[in-house]
N, C-alpha and C. Protein backbone atom coordinates (compact mmCIF):
# COMPACT_ATOMS: atom_id res chain seq x y z
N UNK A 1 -1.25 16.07 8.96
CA UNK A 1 -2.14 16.02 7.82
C UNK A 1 -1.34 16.10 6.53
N UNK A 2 -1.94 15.45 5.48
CA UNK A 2 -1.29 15.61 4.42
C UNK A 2 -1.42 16.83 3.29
N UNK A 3 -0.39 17.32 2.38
CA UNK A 3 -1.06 18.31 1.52
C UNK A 3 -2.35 18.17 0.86
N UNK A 4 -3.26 19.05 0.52
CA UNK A 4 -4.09 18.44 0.05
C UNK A 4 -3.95 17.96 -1.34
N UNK A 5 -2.61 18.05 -1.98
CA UNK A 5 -2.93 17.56 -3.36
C UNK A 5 -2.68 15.89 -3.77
N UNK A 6 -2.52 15.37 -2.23
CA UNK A 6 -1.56 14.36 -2.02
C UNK A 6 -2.29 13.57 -1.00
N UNK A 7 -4.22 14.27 -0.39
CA UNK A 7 -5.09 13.68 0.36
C UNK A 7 -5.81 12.28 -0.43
N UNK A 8 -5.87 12.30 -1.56
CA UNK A 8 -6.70 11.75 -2.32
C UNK A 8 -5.46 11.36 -3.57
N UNK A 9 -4.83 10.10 -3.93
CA UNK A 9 -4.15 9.51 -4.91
C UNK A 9 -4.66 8.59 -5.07
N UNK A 10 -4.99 8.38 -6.40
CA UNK A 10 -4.72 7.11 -7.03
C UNK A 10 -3.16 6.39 -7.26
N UNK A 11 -3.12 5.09 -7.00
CA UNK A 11 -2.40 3.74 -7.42
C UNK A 11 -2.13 3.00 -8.48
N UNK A 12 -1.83 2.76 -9.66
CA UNK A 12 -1.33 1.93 -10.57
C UNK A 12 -0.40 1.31 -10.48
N UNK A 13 -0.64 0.38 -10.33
CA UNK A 13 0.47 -0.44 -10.04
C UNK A 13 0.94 -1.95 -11.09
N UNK A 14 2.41 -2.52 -11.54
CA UNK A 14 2.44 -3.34 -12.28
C UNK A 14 2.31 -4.51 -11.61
N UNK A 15 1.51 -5.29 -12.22
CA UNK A 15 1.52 -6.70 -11.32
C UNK A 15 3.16 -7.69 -11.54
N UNK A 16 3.78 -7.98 -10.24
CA UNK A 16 5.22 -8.65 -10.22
C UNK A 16 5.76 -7.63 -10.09
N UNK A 17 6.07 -6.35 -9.38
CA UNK A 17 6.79 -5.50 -9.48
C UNK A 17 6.66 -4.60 -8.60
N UNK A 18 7.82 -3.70 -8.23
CA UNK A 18 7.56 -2.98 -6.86
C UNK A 18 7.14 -1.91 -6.93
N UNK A 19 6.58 -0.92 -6.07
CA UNK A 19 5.43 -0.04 -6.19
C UNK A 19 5.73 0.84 -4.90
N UNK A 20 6.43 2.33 -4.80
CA UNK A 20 6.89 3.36 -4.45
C UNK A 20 5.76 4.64 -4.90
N UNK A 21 4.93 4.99 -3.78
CA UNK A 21 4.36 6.13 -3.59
C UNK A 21 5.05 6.90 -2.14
N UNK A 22 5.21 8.39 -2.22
CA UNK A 22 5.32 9.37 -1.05
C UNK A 22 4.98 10.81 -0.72
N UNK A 23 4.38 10.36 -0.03
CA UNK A 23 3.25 11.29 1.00
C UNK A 23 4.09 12.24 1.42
N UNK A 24 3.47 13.31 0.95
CA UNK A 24 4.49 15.10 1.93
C UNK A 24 3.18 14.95 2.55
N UNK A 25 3.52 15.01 3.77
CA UNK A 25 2.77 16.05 4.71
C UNK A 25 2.52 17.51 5.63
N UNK A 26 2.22 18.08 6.27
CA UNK A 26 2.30 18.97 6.54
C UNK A 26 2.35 19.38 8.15
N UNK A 27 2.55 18.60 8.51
CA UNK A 27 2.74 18.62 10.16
C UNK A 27 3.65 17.39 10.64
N UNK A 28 4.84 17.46 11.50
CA UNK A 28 5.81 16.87 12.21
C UNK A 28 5.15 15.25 11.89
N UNK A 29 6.09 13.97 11.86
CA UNK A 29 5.89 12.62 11.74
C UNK A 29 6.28 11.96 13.18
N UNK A 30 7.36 12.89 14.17
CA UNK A 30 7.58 12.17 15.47
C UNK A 30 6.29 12.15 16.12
N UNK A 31 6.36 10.97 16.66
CA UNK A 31 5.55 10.91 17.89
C UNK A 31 4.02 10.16 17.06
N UNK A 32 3.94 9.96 15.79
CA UNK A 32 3.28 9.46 15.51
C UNK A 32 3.55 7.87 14.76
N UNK A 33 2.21 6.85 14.22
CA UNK A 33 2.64 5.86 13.71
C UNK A 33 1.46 6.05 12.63
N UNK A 34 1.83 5.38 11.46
CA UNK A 34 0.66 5.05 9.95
C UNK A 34 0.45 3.64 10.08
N UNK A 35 -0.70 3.29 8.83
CA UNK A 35 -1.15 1.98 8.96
C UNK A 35 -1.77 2.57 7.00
N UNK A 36 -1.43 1.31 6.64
CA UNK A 36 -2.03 1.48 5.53
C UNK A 36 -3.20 0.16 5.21
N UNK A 37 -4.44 0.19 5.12
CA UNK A 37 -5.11 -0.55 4.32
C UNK A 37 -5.42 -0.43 3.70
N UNK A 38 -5.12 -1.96 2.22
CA UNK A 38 -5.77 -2.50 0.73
C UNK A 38 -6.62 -3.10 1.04
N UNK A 39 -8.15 -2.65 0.28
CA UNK A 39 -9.09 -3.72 0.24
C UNK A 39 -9.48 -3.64 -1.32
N UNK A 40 -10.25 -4.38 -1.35
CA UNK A 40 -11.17 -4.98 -3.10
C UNK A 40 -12.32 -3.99 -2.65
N UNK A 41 -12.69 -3.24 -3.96
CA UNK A 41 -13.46 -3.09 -4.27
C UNK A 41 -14.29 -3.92 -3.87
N UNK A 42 -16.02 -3.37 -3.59
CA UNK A 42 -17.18 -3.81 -3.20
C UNK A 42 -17.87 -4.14 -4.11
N UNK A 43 -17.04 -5.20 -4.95
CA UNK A 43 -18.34 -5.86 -5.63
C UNK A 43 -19.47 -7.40 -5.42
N UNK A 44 -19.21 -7.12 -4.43
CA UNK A 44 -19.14 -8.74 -3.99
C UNK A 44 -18.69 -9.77 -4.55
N UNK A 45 -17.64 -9.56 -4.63
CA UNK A 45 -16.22 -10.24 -5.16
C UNK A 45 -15.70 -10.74 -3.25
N UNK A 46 -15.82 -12.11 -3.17
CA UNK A 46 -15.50 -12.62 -1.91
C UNK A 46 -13.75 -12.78 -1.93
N UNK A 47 -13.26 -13.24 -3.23
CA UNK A 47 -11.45 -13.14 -3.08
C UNK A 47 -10.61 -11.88 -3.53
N UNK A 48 -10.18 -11.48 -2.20
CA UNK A 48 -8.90 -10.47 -2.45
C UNK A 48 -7.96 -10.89 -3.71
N UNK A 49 -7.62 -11.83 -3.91
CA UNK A 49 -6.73 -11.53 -4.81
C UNK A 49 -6.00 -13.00 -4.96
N UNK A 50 -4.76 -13.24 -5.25
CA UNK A 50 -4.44 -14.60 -5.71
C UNK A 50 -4.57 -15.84 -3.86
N UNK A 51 -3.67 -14.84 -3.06
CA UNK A 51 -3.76 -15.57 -1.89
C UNK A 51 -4.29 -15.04 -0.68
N UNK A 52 -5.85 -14.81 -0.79
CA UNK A 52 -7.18 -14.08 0.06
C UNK A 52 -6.25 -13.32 0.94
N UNK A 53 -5.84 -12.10 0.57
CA UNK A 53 -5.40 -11.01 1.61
C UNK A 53 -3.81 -11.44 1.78
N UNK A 54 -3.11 -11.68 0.59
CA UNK A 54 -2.08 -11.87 0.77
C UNK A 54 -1.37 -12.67 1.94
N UNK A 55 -1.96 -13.29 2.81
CA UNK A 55 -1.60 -14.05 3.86
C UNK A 55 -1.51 -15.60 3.83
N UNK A 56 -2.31 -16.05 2.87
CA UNK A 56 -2.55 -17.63 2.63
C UNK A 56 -3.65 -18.17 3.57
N UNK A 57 -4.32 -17.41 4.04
CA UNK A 57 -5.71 -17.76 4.47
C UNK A 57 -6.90 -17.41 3.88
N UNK A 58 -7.62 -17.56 4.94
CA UNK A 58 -9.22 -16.89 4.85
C UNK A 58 -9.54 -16.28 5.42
N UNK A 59 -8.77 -15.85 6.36
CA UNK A 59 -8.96 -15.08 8.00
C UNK A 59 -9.34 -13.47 7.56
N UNK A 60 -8.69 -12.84 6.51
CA UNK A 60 -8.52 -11.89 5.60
C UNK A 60 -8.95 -11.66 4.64
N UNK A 61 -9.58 -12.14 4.17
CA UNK A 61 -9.95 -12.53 2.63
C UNK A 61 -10.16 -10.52 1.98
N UNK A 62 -10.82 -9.98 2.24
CA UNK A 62 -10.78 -8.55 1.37
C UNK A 62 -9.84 -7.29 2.16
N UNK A 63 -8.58 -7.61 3.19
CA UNK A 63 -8.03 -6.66 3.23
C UNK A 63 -6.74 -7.07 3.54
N UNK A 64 -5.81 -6.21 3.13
CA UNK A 64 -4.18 -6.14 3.77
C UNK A 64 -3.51 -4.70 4.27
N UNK A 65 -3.28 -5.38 5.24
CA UNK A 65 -2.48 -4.33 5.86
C UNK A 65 -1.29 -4.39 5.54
N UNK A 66 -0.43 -2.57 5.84
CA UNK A 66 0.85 -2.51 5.30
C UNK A 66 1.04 -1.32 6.76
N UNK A 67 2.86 -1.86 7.38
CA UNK A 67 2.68 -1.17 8.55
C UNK A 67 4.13 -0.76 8.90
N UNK A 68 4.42 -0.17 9.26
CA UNK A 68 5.97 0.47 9.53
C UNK A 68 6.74 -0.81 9.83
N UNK A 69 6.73 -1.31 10.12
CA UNK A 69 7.48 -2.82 10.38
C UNK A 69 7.93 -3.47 8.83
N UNK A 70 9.03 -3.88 8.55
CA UNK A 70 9.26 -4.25 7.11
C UNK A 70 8.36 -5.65 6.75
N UNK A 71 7.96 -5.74 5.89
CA UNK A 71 7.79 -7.31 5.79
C UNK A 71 7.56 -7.88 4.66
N UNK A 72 9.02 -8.89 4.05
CA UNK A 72 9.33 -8.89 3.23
C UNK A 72 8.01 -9.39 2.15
N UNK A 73 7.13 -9.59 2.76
CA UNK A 73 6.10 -10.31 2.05
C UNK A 73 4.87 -9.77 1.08
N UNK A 74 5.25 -8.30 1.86
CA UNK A 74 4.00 -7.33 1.81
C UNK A 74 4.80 -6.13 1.36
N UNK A 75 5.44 -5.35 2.06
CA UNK A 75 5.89 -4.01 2.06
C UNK A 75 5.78 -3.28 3.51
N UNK A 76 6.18 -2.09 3.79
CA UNK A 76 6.43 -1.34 4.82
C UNK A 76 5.88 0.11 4.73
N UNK A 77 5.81 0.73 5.38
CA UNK A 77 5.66 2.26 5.35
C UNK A 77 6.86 2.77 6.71
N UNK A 78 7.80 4.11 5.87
CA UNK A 78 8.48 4.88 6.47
C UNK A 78 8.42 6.18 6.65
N UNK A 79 7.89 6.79 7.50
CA UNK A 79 8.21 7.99 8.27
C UNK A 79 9.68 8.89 8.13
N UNK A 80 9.54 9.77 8.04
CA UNK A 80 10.77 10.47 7.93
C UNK A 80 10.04 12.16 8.49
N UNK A 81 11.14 12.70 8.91
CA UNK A 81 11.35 14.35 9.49
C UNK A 81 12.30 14.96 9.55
N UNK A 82 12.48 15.66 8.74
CA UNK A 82 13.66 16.77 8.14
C UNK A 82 13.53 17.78 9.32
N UNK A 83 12.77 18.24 9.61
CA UNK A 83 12.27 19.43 10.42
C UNK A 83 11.49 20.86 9.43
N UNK A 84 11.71 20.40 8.17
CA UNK A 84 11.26 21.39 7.58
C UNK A 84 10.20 20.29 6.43
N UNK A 85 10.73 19.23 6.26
CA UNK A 85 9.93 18.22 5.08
C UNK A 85 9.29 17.00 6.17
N UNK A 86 8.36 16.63 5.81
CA UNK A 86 7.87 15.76 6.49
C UNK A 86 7.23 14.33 5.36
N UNK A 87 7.90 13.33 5.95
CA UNK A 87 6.79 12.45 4.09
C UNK A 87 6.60 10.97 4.95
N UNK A 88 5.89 10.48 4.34
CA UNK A 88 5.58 8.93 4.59
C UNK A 88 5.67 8.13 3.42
N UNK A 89 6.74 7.49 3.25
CA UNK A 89 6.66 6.16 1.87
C UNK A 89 6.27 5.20 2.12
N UNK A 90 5.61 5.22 0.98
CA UNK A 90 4.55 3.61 0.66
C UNK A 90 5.66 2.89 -0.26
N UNK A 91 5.80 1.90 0.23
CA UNK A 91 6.65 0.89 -0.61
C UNK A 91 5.63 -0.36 -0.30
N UNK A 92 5.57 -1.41 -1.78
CA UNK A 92 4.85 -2.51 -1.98
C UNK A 92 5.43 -3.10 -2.85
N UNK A 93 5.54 -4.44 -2.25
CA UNK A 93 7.04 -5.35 -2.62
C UNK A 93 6.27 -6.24 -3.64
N UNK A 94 7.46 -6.59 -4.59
CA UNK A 94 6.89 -7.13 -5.74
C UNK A 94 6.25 -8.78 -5.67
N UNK A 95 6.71 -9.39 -4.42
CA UNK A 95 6.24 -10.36 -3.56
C UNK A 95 4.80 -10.36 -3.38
N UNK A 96 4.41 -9.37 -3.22
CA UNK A 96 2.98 -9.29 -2.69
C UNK A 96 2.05 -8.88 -3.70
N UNK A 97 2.63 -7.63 -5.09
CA UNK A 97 1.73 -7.20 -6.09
C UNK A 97 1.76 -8.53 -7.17
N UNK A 98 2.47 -9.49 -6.72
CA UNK A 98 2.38 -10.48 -7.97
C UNK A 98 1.37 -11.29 -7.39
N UNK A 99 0.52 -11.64 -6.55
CA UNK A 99 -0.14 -12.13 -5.62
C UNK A 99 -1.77 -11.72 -6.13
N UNK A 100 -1.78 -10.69 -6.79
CA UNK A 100 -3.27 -10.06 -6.85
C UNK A 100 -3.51 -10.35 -8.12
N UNK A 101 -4.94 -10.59 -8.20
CA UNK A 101 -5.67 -11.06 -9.48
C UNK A 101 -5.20 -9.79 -10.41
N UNK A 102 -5.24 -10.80 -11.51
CA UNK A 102 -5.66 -10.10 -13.02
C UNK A 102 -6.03 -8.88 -12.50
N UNK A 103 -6.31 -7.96 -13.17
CA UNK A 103 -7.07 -6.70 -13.12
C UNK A 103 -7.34 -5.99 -11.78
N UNK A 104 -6.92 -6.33 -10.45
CA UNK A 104 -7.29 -6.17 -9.23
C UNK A 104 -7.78 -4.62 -9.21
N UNK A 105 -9.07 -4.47 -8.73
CA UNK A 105 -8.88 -2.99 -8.65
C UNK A 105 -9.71 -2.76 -6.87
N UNK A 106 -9.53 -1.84 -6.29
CA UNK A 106 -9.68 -1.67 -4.62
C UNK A 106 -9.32 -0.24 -4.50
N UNK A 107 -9.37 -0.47 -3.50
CA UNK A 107 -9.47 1.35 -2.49
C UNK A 107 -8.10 0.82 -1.18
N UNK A 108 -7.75 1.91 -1.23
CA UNK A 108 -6.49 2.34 -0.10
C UNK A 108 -6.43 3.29 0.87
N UNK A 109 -6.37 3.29 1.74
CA UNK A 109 -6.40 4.35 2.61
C UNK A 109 -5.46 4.47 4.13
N UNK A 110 -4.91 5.54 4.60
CA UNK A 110 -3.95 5.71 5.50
C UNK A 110 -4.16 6.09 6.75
N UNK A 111 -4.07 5.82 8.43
CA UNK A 111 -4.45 6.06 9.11
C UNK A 111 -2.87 6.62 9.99
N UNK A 112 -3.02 8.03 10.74
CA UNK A 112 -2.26 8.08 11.45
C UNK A 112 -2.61 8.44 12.77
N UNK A 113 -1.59 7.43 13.82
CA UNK A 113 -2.06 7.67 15.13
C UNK A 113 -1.17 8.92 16.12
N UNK A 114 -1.37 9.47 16.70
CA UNK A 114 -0.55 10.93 17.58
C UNK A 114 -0.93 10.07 18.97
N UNK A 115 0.72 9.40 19.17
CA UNK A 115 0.81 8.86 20.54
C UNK A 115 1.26 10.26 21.56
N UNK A 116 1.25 11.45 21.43
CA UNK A 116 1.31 12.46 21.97
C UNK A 116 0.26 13.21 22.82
N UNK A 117 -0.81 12.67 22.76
CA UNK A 117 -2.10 12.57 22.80
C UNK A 117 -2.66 11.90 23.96
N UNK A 118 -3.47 12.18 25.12
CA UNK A 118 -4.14 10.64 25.74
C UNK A 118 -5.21 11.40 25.94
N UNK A 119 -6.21 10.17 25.12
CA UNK A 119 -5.95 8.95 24.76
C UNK A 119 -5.49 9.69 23.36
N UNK A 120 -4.40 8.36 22.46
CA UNK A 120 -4.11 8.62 21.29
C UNK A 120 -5.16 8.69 20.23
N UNK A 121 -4.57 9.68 19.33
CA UNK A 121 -5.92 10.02 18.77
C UNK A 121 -5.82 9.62 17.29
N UNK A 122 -6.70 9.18 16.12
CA UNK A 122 -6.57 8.49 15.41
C UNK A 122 -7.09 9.28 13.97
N UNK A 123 -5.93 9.54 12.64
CA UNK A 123 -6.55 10.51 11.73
C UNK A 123 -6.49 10.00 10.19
N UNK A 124 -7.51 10.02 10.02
CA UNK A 124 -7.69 9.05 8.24
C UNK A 124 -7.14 10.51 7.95
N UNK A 125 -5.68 9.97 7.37
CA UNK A 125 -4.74 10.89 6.27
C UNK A 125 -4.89 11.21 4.76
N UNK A 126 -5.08 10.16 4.18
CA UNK A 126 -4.92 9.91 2.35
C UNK A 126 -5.36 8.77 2.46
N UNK A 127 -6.06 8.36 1.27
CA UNK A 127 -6.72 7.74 0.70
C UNK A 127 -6.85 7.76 -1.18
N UNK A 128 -7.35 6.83 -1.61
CA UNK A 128 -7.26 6.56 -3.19
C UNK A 128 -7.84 5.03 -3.44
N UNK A 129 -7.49 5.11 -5.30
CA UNK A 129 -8.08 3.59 -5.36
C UNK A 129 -6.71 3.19 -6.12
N UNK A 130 -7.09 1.93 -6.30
CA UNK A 130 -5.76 1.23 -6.56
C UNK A 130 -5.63 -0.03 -7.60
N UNK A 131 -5.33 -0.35 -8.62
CA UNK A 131 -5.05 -0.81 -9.99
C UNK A 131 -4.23 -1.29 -10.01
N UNK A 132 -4.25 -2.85 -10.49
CA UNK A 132 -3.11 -3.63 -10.64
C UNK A 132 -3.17 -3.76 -12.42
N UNK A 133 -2.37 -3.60 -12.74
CA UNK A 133 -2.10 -4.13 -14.50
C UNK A 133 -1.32 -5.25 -14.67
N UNK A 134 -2.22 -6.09 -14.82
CA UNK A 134 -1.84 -7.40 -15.12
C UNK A 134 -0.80 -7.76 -16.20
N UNK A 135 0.13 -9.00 -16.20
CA UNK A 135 1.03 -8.98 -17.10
C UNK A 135 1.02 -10.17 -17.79
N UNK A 136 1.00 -10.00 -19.30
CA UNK A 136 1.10 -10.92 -20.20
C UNK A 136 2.59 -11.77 -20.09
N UNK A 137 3.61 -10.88 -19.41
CA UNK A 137 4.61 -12.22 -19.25
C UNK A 137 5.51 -12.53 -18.47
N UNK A 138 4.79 -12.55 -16.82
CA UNK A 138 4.84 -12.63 -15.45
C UNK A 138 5.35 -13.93 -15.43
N UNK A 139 4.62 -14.81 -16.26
CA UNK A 139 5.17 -16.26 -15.90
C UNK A 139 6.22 -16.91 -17.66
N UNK A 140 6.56 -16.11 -18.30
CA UNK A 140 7.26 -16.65 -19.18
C UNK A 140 8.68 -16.52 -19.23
N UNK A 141 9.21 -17.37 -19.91
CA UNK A 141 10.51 -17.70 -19.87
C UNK A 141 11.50 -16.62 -20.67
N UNK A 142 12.66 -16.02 -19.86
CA UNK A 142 13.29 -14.94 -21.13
C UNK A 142 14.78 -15.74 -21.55
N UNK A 143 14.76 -15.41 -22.80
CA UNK A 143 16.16 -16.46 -23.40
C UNK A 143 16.90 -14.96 -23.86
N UNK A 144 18.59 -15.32 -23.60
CA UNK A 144 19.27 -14.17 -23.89
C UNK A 144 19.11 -14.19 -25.22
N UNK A 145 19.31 -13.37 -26.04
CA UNK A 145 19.60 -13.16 -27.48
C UNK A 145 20.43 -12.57 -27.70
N UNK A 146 21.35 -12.81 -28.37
CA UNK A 146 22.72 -12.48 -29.08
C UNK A 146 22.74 -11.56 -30.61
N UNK A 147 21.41 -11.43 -31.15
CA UNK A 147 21.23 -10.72 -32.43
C UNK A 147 20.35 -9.58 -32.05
């Protein structure tokens, strides 16, 4: 489980740019795995974002997953155990936050599974909402200047 001051975060995030949150928790990370899902806000807003769920389909359209596996496209989550510190990092690659609309705003939330367990047992960790700030000059050209 996570601390509780660290159950409930909000996200801001810059659009084109990479995006580092980490989770202390409070009980051992071996033996378990996380899963993170982004979705849109419920406004009946049918597109996730520039490319429906970051994938280039439709198959997805209001969610992405982010999963211990790297992927350069999206981001990863890492586990770590000190024996005394325990944390989970959220990393979200600038690949993927440049991808989301203007203003994107959605909900996030973390699931961890205890393969220690049978059957394995499954625990909504942290959760939050999540804010993209759009950028006036994502797509413009920078010229060196010498003065």
């Amino acid at each position: 489980m996570p601390e509780t001051t660290k159950t409930y975060a909000n996200m801001e995030i810059l659009q084109g740019a990479d995006y580092q949150m980490i989770l202390t928790l409070d009980a051992v990370t071996a033996n378990k795995s996380y899963l993170m899902t982004i979705r849109k806000d419920f406004t009946g807003d049918t597109s996730f974002g520039g490319m429906n769920g970051g994938d280039g389909t439709s198959s997805s359209p209001y969610r992405t997953e982010i999963y211990e596996t790297d992927d350069a496209s999206y981001g990863k989550l890492t586990s770590s155990d000190s024996g005394t510190t325990y944390i989970v990092t959220i990393d979200l690659y600038a690949a993927w936050t440049d991808t989301l609309d203007n203003g994107f705003d959605g909900k996030w939330e973390m699931i961890e599974e205890d393969t220690s367990t049978s059957p394995d047992s499954f625990t909504r960790i942290a959760q939050g909402d999540i804010y993209v700030n759009n950028s006036g000059t994502r797509h413009a050209s920078i010229i060196a200047r010498s003065d």
